[in-house]
Protein backbone atom coordinates (compact mmCIF):
# COMPACT_ATOMS: atom_id res chain seq x y z
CA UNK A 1 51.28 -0.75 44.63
CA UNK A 2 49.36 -1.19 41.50
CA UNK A 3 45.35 -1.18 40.93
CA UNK A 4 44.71 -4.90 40.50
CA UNK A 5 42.53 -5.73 37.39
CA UNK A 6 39.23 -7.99 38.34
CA UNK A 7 39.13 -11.01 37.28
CA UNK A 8 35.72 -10.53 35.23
CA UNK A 9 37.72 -7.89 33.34
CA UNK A 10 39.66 -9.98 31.04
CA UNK A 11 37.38 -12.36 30.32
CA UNK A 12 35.05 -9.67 29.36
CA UNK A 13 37.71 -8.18 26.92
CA UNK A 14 37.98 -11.38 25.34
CA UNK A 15 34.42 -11.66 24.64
CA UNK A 16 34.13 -8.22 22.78
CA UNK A 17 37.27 -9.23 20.89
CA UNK A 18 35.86 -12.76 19.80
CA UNK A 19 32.24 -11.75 19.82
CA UNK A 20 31.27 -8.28 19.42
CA UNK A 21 28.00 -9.00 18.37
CA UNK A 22 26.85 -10.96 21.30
CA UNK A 23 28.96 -8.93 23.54
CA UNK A 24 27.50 -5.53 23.17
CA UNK A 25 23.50 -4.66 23.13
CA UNK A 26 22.13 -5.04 20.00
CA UNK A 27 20.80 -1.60 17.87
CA UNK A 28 17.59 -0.67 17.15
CA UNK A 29 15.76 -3.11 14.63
CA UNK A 30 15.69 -1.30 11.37
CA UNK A 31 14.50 -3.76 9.70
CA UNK A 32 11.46 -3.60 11.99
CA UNK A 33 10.63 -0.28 11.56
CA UNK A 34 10.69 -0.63 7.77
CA UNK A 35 8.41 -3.88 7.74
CA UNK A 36 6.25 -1.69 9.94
CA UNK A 37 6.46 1.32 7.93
CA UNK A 38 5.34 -0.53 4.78
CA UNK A 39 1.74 -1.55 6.67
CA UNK A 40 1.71 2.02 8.05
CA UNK A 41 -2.13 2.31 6.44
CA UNK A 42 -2.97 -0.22 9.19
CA UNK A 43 -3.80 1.90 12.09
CA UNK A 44 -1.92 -0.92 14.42
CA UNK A 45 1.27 -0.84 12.24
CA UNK A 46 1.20 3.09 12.12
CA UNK A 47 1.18 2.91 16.09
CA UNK A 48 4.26 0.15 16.24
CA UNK A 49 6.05 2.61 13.79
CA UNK A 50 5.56 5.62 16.14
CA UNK A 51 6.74 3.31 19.12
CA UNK A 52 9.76 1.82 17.07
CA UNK A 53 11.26 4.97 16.25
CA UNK A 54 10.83 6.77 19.43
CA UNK A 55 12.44 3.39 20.89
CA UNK A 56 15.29 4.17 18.77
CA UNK A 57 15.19 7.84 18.94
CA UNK A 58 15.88 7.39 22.83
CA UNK A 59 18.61 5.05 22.18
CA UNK A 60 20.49 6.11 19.57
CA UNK A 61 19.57 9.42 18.52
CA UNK A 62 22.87 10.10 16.49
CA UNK A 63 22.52 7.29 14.28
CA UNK A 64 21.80 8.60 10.91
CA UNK A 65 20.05 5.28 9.74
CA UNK A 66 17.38 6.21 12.44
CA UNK A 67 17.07 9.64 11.98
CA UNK A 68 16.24 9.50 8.30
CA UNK A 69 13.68 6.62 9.00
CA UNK A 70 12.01 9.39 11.57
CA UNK A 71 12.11 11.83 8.75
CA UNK A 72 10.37 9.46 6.62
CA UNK A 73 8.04 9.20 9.12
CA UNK A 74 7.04 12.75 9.90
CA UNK A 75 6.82 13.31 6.30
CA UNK A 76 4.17 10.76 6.05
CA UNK A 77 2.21 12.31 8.50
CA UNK A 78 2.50 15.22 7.76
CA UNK A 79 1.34 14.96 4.31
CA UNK A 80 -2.10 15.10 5.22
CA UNK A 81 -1.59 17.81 8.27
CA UNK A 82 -2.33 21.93 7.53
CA UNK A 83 -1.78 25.08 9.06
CA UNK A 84 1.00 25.08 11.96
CA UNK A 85 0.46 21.11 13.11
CA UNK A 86 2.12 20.64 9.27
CA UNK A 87 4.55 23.42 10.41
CA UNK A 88 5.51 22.15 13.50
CA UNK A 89 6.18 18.71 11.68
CA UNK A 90 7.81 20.20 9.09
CA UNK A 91 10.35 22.11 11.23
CA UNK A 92 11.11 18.34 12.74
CA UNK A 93 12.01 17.15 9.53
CA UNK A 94 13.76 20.26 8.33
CA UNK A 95 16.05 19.79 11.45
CA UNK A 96 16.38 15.65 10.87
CA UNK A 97 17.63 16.12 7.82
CA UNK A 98 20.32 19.07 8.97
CA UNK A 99 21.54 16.59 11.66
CA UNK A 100 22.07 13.97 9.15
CA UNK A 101 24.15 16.25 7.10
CA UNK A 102 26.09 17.29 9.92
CA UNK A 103 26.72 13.33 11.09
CA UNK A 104 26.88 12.07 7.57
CA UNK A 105 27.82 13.99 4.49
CA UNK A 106 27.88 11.58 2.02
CA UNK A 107 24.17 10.74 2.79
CA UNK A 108 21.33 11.79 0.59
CA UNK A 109 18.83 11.47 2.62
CA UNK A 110 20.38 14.34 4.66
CA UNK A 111 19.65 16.89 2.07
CA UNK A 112 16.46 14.94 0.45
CA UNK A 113 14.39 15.33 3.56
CA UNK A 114 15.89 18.39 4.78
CA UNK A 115 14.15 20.38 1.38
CA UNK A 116 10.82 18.29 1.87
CA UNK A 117 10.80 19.57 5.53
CA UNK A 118 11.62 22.98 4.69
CA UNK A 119 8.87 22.53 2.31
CA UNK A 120 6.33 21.15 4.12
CA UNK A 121 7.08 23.88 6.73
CA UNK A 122 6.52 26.48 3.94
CA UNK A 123 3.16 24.85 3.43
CA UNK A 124 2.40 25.06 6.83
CA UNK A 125 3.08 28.56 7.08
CA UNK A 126 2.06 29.64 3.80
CA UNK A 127 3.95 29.58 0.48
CA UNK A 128 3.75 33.40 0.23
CA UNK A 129 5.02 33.92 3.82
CA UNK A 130 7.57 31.36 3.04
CA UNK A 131 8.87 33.38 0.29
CA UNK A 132 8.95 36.71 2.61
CA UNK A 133 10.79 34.54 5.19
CA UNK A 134 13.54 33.49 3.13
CA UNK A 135 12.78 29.83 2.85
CA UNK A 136 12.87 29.38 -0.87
CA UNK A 137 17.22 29.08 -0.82
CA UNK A 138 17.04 27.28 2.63
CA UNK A 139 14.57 24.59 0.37
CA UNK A 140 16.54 24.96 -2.63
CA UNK A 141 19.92 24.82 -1.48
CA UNK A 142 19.02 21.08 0.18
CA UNK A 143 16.94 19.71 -2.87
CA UNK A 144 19.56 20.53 -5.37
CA UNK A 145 22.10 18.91 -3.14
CA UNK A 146 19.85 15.82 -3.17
CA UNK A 147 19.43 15.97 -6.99
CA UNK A 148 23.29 16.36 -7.39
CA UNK A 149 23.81 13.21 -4.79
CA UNK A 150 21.20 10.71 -6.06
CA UNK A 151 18.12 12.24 -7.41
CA UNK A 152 16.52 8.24 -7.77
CA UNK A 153 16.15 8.06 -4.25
CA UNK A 154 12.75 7.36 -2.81
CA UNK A 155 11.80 6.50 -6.09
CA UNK A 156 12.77 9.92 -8.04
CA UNK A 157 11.62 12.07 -4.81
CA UNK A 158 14.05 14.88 -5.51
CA UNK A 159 12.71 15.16 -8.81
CA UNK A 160 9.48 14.63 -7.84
CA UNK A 161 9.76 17.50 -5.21
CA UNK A 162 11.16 19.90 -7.83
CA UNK A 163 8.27 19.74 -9.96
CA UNK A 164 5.93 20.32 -7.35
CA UNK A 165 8.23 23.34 -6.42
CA UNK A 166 7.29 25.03 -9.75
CA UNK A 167 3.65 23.96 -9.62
CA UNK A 168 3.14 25.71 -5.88
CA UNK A 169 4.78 28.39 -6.65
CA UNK A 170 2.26 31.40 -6.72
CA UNK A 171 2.42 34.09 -9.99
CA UNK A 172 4.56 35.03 -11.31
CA UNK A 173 7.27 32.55 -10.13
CA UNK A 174 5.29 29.66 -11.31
CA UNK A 175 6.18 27.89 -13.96
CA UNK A 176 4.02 24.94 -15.24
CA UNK A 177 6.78 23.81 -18.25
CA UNK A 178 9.40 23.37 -15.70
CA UNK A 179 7.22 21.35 -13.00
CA UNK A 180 5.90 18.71 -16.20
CA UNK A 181 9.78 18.69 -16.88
CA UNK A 182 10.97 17.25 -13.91
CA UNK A 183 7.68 15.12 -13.60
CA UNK A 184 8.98 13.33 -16.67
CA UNK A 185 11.87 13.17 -15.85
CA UNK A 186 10.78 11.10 -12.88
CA UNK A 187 8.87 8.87 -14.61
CA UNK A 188 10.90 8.28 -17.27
CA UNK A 189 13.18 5.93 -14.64
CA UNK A 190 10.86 5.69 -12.23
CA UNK A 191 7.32 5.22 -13.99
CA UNK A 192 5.48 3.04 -10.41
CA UNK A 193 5.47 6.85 -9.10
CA UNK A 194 2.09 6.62 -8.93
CA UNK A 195 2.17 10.45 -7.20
CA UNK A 196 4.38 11.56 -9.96
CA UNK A 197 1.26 10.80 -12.20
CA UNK A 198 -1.02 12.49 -10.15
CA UNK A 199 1.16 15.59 -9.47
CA UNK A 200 1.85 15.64 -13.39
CA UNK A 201 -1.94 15.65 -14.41
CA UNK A 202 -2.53 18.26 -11.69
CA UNK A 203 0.37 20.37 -13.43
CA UNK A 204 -1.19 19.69 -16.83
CA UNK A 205 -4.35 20.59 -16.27
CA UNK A 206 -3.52 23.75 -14.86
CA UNK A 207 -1.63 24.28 -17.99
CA UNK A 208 -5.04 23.97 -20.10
CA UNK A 209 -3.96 20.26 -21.52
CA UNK A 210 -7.07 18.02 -20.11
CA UNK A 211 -6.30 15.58 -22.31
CA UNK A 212 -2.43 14.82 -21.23
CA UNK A 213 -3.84 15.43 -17.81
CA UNK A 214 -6.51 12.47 -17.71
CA UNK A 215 -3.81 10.14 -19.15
CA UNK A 216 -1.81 10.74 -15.82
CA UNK A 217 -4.74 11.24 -13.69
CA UNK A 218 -5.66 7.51 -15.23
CA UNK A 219 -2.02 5.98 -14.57
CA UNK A 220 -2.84 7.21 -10.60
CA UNK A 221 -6.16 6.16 -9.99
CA UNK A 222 -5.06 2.46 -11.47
CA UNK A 223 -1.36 2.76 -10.14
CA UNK A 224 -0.76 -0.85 -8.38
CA UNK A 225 -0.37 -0.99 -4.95
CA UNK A 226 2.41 -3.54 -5.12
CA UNK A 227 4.94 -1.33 -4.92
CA UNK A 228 4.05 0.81 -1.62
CA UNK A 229 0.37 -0.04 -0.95
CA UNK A 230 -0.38 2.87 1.53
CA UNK A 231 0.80 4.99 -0.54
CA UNK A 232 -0.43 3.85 -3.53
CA UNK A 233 -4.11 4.07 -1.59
CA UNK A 234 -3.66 7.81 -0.48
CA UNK A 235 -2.39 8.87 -4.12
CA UNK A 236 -5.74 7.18 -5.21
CA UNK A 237 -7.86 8.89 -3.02
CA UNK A 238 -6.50 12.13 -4.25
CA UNK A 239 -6.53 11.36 -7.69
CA UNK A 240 -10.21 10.65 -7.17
CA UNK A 241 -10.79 14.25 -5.80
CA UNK A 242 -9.10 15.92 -8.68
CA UNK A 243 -10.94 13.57 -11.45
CA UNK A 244 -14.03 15.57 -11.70
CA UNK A 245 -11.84 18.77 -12.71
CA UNK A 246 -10.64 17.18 -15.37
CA UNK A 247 -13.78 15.45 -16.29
CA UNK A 248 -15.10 19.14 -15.88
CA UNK A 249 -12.58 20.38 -19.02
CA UNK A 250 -13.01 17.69 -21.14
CA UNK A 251 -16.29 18.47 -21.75
């Protein structure tokens, strides 16, 4: 004798086959955590982004879309973290962005925030340590991914990142021509990079060229917030530190 099937059962079939959408529990609420992400300088929208993600970290922590929007997240944070509470964050990223490879190929982000965790783990731990360690290829290998895959994401990023790359370098691996290279080449399709400028004048100044500098220091400090307004507030406030340098050599 047979199992019978329930009665609920078939009915329940149907609805998944005629309405999937209303039939199964809906995902997490990307667009959510992007509308909160973009008022992240509010301390109360910073909080609903940490309780968003971790939301959707718990449910559906294979989903590339999420992980890369946790990525994003730790790198904002811990852009303004030192010593090993930047390394600890940094290690989180580095691995993000290795799952997202591993789940998604084709996806840039994979790569792209894999190199700025490895970097920002670097940071953490020191850039010369870094180098004893081995973690220049591990950075390398995923940034130049990114740049093959789609090096306009995030606004230029993976160019962005290489130039910093050259400019943090310590002596005599540094090269100051190489980092203003790829800062151009940022801005040249992505000029809103308002930390492109900054980075750039802190590159040129470096490289005894005050004047260049203060016309990118300049095109920071007045960079419109339009485009990412917490951002564009942080890059000021740095670009405010580094003015009197250049003020300094122009004398």
């Amino acid at each position: 004798m047979g199992t019978r099937m329930p009665r609920t059962l078939p009915a329940l079939l149907s609805a998944l086959v005629l309405f999937p959408a209303a039939a199964l529990a809906d995902g997490p609420d990307l667009a959510k955590i992007d509308e909160a992400y973009a008022k992240r300088g509010d301390p109360a929208s910073a909080k609903e982004v940490d309780a968003l993600l971790a939301e959707a970290m718990k449910a559906t922590p294979n989903d590339p879309q999420v992980l890369w929007r946790q990525a994003r997240w730790n790198v904002w944070k811990a852009d303004v973290l030192t010593g090993d509470a930047k390394k600890e964050m940094g290690k989180a990223t580095w691995d993000l962005g290795d799952k997202i490879v591993k789940l998604d190929p084709k996806m840039v982000e994979g790569p792209f925030y894999g190199s700025l965790g490895v970097g920002q783990y670097s940071e953490g731990a020191g850039i010369v340590n870094a180098l004893m360690q081995g973690l220049e290829g591990k950075f390398n290998d995923r940034l130049d991914k990114a740049l093959q895959m789609n090096a306009d994401v995030d606004r230029g990023g993976p160019m962005l990142t290489k130039g910093r790359y050259y400019f943090s370098l310590p002596w005599p691996k540094r090269d100051l021509t190489k980092s203003a290279e790829w800062y151009n080449k940022c801005l040249a399709k992505h000029p809103e990079n308002a930390r492109c400028h900054l980075y750039l004048a802190e590159t040129l100044l470096e490289d005894g060229k005050a004047k260049e500098a203060k016309v990118h220091l300049d095109a920071a400090l007045n960079a419109p917030e339009a485009y990412d307004p917490p951002e564009a507030v942080r890059v000021k406030g740095l670009a405010k530190k580094l003015q009197p340098k250049v003020e300094e050599k122009l004398k």
